[in-house]
PDB file of N, CA and C in Angstrom:
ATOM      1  N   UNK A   1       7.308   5.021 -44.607  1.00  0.00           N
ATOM      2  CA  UNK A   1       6.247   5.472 -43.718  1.00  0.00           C
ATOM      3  C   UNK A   1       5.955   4.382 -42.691  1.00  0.00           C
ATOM      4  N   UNK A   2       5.769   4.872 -41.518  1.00  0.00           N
ATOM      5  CA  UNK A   2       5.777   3.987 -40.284  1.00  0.00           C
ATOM      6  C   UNK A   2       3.817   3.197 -40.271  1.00  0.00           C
ATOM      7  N   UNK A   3       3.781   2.095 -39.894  1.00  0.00           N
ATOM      8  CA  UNK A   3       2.875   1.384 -39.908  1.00  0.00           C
ATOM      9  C   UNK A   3       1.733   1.855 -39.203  1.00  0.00           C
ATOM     10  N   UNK A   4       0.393   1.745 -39.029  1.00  0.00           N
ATOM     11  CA  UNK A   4      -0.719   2.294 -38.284  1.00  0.00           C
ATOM     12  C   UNK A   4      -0.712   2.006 -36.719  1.00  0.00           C
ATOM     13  N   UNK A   5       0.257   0.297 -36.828  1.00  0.00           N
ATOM     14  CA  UNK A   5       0.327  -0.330 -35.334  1.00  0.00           C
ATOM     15  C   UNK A   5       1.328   0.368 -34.634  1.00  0.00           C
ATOM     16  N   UNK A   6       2.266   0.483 -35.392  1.00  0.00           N
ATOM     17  CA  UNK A   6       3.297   1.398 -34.780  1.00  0.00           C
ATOM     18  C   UNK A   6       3.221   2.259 -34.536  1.00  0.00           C
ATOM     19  N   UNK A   7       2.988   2.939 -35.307  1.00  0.00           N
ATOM     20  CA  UNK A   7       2.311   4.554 -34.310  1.00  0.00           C
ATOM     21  C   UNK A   7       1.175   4.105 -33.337  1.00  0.00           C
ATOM     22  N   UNK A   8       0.328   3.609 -33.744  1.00  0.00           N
ATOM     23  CA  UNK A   8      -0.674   3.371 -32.166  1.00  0.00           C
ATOM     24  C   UNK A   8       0.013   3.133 -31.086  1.00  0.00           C
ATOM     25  N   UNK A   9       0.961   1.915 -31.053  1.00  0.00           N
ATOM     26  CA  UNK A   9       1.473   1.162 -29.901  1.00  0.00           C
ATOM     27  C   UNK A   9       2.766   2.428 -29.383  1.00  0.00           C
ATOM     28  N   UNK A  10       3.352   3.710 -30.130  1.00  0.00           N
ATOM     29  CA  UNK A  10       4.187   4.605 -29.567  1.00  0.00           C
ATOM     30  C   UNK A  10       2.907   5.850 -29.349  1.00  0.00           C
ATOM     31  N   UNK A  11       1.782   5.642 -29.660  1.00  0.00           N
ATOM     32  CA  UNK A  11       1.915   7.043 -28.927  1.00  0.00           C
ATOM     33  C   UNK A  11       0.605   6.247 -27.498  1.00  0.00           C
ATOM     34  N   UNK A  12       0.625   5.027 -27.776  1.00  0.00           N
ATOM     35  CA  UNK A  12       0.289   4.505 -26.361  1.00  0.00           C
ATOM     36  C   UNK A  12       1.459   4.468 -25.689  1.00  0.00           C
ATOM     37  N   UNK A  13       2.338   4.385 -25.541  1.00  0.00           N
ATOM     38  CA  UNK A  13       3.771   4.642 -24.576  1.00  0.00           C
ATOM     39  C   UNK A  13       3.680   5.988 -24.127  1.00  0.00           C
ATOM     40  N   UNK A  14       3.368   6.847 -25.211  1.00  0.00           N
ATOM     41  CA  UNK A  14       3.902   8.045 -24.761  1.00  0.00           C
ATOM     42  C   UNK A  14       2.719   8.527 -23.908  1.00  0.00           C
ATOM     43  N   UNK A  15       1.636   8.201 -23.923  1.00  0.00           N
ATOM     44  CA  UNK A  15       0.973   8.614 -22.966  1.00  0.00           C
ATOM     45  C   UNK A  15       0.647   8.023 -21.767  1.00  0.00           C
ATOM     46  N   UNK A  16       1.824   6.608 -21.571  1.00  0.00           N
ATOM     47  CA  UNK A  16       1.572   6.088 -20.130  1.00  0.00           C
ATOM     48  C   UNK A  16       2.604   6.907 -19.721  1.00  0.00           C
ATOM     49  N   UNK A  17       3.734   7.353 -20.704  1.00  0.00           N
ATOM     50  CA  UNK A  17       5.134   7.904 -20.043  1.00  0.00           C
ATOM     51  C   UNK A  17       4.815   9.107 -19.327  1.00  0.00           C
ATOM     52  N   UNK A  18       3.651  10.048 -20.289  1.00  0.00           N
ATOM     53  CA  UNK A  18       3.024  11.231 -19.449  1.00  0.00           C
ATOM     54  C   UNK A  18       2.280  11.112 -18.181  1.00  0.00           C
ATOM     55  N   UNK A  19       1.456  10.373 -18.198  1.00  0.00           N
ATOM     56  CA  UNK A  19       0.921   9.914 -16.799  1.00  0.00           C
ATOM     57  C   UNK A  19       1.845   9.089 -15.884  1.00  0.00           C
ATOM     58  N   UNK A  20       2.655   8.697 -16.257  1.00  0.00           N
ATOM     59  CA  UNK A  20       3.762   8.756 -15.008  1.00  0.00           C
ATOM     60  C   UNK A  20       4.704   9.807 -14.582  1.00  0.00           C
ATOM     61  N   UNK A  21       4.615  10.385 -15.782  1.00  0.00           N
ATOM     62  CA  UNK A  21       5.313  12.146 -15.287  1.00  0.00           C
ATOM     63  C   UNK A  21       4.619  12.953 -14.370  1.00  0.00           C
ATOM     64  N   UNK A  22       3.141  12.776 -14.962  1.00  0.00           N
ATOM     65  CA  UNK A  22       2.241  13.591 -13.921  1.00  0.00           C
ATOM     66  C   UNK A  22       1.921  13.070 -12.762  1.00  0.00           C
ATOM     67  N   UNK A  23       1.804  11.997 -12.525  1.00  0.00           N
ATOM     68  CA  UNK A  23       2.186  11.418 -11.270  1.00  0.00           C
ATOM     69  C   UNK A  23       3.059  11.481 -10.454  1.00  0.00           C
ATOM     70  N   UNK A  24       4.320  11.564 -10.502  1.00  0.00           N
ATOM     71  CA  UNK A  24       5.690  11.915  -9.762  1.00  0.00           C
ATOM     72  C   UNK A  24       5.687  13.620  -9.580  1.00  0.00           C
ATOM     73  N   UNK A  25       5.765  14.410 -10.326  1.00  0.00           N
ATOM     74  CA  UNK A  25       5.179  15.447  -9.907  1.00  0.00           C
ATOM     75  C   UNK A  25       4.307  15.740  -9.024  1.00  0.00           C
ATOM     76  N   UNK A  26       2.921  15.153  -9.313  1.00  0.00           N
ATOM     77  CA  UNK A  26       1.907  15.221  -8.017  1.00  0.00           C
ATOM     78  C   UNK A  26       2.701  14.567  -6.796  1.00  0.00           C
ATOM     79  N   UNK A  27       3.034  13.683  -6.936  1.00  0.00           N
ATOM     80  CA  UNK A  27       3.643  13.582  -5.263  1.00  0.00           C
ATOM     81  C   UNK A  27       4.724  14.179  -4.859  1.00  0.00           C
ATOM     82  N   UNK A  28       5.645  14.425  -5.903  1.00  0.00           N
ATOM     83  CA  UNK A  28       6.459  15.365  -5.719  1.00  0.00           C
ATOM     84  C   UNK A  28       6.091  16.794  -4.585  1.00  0.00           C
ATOM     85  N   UNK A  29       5.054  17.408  -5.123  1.00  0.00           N
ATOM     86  CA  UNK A  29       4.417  18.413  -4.701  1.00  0.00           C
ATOM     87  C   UNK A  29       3.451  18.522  -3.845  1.00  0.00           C
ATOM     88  N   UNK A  30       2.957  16.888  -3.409  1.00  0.00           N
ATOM     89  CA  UNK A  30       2.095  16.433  -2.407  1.00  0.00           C
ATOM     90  C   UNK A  30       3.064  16.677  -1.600  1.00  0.00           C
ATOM     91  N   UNK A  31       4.435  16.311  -1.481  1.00  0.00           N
ATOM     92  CA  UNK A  31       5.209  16.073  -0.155  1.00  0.00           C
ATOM     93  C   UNK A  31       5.377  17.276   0.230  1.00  0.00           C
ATOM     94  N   UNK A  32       5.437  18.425  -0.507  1.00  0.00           N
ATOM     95  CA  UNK A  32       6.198  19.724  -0.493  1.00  0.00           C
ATOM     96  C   UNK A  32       5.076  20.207   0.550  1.00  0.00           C
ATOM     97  N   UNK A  33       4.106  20.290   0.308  1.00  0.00           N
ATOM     98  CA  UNK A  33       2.948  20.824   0.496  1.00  0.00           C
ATOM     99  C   UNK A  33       2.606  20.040   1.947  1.00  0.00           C
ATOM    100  N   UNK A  34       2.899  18.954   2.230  1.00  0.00           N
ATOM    101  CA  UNK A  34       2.523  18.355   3.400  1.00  0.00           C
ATOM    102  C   UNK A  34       3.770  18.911   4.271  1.00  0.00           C
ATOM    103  N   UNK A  35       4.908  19.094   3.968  1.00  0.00           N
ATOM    104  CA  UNK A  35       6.261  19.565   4.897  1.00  0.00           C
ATOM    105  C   UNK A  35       5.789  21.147   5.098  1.00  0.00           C
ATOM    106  N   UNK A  36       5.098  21.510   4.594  1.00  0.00           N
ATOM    107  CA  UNK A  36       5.126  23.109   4.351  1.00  0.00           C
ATOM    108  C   UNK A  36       3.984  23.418   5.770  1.00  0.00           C
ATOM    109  N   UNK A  37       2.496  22.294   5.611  1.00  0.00           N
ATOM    110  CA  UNK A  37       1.500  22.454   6.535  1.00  0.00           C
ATOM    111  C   UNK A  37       2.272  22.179   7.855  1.00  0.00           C
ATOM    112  N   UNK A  38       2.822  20.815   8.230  1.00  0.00           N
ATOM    113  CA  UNK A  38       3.392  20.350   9.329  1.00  0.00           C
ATOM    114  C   UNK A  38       4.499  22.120  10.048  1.00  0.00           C
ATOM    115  N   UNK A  39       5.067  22.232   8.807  1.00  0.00           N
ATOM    116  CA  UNK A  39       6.271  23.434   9.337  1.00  0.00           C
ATOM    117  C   UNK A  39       5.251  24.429  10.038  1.00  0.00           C
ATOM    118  N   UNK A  40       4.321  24.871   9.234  1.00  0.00           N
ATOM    119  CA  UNK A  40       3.385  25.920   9.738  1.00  0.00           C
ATOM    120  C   UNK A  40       2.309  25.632  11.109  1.00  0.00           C
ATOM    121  N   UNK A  41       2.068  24.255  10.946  1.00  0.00           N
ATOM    122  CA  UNK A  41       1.269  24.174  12.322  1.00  0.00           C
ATOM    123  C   UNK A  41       2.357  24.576  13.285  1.00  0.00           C
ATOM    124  N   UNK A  42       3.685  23.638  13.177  1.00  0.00           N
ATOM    125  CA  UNK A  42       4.389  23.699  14.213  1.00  0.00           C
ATOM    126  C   UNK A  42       4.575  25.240  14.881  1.00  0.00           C
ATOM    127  N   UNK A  43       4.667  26.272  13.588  1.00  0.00           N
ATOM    128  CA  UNK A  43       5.089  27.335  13.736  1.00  0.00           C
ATOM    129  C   UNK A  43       4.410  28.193  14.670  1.00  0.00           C
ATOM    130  N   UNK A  44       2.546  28.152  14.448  1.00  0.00           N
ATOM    131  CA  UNK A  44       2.268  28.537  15.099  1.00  0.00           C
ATOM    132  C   UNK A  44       1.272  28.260  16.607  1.00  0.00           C
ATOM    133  N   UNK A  45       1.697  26.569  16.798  1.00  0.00           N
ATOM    134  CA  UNK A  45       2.195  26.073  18.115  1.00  0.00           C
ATOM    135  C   UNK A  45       2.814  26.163  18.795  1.00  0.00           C
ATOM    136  N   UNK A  46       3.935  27.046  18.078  1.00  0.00           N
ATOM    137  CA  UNK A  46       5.591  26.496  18.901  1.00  0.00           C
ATOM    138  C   UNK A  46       5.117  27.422  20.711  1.00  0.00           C
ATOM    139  N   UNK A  47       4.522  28.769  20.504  1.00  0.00           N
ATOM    140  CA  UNK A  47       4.397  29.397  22.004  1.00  0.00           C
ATOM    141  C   UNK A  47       3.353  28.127  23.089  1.00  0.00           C
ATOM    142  N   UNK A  48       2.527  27.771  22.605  1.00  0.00           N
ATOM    143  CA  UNK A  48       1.841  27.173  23.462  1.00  0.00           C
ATOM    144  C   UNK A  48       2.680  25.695  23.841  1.00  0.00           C
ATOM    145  N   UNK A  49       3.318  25.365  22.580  1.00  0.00           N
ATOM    146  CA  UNK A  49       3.786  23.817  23.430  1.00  0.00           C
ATOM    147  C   UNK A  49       5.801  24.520  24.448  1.00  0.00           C
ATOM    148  N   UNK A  50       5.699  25.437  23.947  1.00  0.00           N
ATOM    149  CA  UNK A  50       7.255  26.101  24.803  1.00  0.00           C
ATOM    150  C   UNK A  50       6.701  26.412  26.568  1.00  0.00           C
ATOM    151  N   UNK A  51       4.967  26.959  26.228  1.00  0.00           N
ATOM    152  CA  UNK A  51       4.453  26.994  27.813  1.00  0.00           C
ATOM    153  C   UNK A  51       4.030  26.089  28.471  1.00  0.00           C
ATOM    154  N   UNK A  52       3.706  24.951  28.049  1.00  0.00           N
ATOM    155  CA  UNK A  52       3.155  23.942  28.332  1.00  0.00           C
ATOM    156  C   UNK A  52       4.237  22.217  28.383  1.00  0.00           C
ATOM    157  N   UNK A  53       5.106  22.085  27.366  1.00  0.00           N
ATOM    158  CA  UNK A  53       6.040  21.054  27.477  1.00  0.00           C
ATOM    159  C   UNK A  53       7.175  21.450  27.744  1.00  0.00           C
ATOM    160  N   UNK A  54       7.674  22.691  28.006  1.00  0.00           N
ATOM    161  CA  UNK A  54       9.087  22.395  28.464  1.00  0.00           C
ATOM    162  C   UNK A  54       9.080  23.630  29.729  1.00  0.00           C
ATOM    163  N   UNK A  55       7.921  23.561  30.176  1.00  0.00           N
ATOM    164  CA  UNK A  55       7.770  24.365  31.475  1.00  0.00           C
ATOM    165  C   UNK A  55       8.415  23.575  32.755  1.00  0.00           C
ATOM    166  N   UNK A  56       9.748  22.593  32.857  1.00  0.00           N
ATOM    167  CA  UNK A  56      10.122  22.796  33.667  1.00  0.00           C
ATOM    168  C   UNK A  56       9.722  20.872  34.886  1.00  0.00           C
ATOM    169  N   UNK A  57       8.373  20.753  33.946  1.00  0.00           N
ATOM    170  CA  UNK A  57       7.632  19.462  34.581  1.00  0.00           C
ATOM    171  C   UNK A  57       8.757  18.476  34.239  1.00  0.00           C
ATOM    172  N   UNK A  58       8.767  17.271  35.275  1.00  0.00           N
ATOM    173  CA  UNK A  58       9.391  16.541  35.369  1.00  0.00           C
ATOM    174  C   UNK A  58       8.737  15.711  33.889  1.00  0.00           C
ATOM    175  N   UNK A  59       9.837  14.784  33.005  1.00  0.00           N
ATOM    176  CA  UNK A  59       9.545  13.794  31.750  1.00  0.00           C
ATOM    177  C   UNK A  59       8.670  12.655  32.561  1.00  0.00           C
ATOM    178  N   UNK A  60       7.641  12.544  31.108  1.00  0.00           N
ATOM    179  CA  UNK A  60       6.757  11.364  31.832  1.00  0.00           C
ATOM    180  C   UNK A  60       6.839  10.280  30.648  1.00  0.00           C
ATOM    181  N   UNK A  61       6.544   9.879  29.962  1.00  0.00           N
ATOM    182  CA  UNK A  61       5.851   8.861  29.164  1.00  0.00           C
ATOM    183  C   UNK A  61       5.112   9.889  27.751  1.00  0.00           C
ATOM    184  N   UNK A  62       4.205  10.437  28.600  1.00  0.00           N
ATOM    185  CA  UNK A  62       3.289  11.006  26.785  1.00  0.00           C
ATOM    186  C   UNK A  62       4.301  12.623  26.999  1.00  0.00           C
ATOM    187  N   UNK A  63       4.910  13.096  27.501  1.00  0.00           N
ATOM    188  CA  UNK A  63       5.488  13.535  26.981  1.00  0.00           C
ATOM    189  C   UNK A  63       6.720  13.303  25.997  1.00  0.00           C
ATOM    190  N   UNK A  64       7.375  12.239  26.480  1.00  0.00           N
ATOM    191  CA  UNK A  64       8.297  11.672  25.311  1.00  0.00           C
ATOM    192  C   UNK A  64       7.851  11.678  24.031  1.00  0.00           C
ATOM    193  N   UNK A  65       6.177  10.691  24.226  1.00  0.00           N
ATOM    194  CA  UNK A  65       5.951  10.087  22.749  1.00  0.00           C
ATOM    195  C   UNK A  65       5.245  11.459  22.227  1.00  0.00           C
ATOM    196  N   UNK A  66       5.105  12.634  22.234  1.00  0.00           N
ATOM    197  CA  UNK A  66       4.418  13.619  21.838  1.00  0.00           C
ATOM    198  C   UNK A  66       5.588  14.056  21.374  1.00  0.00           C
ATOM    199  N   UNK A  67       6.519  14.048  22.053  1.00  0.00           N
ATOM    200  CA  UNK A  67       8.059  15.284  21.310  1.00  0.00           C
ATOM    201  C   UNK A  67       8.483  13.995  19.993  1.00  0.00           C
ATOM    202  N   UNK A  68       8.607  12.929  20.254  1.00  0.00           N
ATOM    203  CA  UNK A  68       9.063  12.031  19.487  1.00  0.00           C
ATOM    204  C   UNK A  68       7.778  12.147  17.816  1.00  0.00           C
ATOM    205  N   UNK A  69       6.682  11.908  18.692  1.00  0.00           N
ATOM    206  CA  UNK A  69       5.633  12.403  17.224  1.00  0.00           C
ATOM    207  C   UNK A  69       6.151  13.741  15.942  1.00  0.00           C
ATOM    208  N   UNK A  70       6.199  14.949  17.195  1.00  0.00           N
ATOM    209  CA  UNK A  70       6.142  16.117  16.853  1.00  0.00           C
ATOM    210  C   UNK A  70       6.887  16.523  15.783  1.00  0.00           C
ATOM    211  N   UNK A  71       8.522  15.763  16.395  1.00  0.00           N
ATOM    212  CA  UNK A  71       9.817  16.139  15.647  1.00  0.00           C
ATOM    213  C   UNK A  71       9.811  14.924  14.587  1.00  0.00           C
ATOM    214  N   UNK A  72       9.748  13.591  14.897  1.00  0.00           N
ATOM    215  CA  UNK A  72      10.065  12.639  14.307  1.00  0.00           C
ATOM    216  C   UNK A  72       9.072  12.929  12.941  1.00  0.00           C
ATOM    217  N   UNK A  73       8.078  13.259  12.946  1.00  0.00           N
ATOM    218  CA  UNK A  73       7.279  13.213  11.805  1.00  0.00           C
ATOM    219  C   UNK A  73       8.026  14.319  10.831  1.00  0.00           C
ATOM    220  N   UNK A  74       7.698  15.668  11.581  1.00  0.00           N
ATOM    221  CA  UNK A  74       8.794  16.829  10.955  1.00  0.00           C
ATOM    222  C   UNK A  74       9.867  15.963   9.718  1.00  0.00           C
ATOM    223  N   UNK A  75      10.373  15.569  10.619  1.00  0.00           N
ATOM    224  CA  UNK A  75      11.905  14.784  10.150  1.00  0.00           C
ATOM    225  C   UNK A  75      12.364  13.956   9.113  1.00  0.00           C
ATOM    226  N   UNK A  76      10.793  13.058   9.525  1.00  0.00           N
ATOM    227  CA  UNK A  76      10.475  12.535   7.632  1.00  0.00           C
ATOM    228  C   UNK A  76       9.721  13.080   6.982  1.00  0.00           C
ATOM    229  N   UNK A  77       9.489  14.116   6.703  1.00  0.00           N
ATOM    230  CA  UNK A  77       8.551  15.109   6.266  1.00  0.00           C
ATOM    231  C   UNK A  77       9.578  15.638   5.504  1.00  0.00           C
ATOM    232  N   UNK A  78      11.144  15.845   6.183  1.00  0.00           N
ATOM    233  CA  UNK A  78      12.153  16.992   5.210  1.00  0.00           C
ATOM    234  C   UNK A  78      12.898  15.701   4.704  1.00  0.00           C
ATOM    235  N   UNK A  79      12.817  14.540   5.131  1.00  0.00           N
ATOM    236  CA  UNK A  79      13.731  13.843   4.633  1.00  0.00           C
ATOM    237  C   UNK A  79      13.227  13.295   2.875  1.00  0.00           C
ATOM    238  N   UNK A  80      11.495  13.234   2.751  1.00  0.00           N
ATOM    239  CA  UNK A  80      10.746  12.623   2.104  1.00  0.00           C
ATOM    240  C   UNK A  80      11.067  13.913   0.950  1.00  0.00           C
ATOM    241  N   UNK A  81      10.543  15.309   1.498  1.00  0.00           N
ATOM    242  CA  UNK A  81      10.664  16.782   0.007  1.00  0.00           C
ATOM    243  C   UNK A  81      12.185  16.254  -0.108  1.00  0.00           C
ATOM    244  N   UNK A  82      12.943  15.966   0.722  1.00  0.00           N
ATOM    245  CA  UNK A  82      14.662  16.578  -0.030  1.00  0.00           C
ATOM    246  C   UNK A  82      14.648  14.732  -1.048  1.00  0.00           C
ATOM    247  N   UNK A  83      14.095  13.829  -0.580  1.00  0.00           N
ATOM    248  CA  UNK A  83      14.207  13.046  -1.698  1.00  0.00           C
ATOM    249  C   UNK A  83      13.449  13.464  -3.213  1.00  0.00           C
ATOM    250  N   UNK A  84      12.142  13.447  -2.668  1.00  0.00           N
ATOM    251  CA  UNK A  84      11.241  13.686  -3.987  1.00  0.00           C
ATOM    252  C   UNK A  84      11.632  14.812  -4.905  1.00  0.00           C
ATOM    253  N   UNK A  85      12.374  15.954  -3.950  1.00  0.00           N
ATOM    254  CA  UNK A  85      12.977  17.204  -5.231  1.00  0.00           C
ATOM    255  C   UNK A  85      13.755  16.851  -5.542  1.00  0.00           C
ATOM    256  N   UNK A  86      14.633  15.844  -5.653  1.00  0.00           N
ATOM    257  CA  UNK A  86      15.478  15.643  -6.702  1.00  0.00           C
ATOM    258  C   UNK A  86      16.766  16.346  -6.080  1.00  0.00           C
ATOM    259  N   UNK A  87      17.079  16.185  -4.733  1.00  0.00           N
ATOM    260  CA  UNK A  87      18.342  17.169  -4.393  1.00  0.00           C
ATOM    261  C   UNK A  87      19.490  15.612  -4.160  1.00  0.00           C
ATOM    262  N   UNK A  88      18.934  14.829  -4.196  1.00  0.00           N
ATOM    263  CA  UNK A  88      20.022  13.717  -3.516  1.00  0.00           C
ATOM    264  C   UNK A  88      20.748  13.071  -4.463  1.00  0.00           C
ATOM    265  N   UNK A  89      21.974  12.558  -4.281  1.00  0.00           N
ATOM    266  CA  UNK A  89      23.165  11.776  -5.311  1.00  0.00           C
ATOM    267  C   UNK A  89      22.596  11.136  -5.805  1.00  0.00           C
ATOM    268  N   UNK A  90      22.858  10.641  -7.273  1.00  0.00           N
ATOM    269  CA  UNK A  90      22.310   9.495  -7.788  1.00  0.00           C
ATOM    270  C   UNK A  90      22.513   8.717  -6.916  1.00  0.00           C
ATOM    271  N   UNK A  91      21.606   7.481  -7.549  1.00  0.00           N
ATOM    272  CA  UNK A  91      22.076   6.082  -6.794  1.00  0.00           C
ATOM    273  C   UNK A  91      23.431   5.319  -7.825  1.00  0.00           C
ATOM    274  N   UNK A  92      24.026   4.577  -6.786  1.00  0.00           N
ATOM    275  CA  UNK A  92      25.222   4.413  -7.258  1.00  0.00           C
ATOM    276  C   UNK A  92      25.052   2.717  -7.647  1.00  0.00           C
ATOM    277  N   UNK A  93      25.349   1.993  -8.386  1.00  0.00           N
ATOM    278  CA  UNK A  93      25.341   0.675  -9.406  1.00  0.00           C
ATOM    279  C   UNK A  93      26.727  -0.287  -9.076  1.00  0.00           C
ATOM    280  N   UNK A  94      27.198   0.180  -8.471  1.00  0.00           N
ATOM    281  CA  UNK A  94      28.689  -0.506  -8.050  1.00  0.00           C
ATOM    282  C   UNK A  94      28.626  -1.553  -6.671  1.00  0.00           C
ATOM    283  N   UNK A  95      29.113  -2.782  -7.058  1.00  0.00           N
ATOM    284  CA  UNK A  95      29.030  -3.650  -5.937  1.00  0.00           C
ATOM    285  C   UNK A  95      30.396  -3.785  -5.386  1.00  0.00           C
ATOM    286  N   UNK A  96      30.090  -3.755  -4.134  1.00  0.00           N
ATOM    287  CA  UNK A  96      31.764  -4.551  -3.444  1.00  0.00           C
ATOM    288  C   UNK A  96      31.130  -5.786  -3.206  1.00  0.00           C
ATOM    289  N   UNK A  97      33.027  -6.404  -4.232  1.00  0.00           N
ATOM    290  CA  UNK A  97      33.135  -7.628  -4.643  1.00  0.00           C
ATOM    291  C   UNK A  97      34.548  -7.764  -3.697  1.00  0.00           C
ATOM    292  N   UNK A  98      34.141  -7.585  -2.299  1.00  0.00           N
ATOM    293  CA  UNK A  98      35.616  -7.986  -1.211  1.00  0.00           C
ATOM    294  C   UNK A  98      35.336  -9.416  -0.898  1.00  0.00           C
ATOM    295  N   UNK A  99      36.430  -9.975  -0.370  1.00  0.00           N
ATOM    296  CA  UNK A  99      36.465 -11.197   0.479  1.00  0.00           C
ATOM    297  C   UNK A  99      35.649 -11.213   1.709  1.00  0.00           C
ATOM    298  N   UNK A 100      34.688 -12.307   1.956  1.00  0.00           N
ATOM    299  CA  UNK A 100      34.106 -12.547   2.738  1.00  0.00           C
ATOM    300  C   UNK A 100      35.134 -13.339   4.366  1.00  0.00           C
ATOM    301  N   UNK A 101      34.601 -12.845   4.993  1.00  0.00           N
ATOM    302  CA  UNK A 101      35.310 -13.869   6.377  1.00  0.00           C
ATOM    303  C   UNK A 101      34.734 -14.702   6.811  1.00  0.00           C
ATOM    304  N   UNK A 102      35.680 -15.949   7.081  1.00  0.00           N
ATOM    305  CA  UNK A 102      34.905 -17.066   7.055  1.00  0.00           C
ATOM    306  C   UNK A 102      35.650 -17.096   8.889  1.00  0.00           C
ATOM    307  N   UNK A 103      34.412 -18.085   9.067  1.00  0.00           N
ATOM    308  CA  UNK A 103      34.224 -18.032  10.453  1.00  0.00           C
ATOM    309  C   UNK A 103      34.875 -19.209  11.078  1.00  0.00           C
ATOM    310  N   UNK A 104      35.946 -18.983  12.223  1.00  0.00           N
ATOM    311  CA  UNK A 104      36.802 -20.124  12.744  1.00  0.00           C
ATOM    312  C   UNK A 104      35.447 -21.137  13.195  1.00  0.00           C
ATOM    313  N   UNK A 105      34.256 -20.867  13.545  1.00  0.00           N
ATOM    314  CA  UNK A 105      33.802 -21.875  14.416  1.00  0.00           C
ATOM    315  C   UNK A 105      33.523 -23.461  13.524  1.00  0.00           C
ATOM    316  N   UNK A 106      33.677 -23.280  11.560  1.00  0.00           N
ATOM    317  CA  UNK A 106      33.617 -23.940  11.109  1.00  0.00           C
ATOM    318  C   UNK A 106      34.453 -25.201  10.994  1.00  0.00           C
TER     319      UNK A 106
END
């Protein structure tokens, strides 16, 4: 029969292990949920900024940094859900161990 400490000190593990489960999940689903709002504002912006930013006006400055906001955020928005769901390759543990080049100026 397993000791009183021992069981205390495992099922204190197991409940930091759960609250780190439930944690990754929550952000998991924080991100989902933040890509989902951004998609939908955009969505139903897209007529007013199609009449208004690409009517044709010559590029200025805040128009750049507004398209650059608009999309760029988007962008890590899908890049952040496709990490957090779990769609991407493991990470890989393998080093290249090539020859370095050494530099004539030495």
């Amino acid at each position: 029969m397993a000791d009183p400490a021992s069981a205390t000190a495992q099922a204190a593990a197991l409940e930091a292990l759960q609250s780190s489960v439930n944690a990754l999940l929550a952000t998991k689903y924080l991100a989902a949920a933040g890509l989902v709002c951004s998609l939908w504002d955009h969505l139903i912006t897209l007529d007013e900024e199609i009449g208004v930013l690409w009517a044709g006006r010559p590029w200025d400055f805040t128009r750049v940094i507004f398209i650059t906001n608009r999309y760029g955020i988007e962008g890590c928005l899908i890049y952040v859900a496709y990490i957090f769901a779990g769609l991407r390759p493991a990470i890989s543990e393998t080093v290249y161990e090539g020859r370095m080049r050494q530099s004539k100026l030495d």
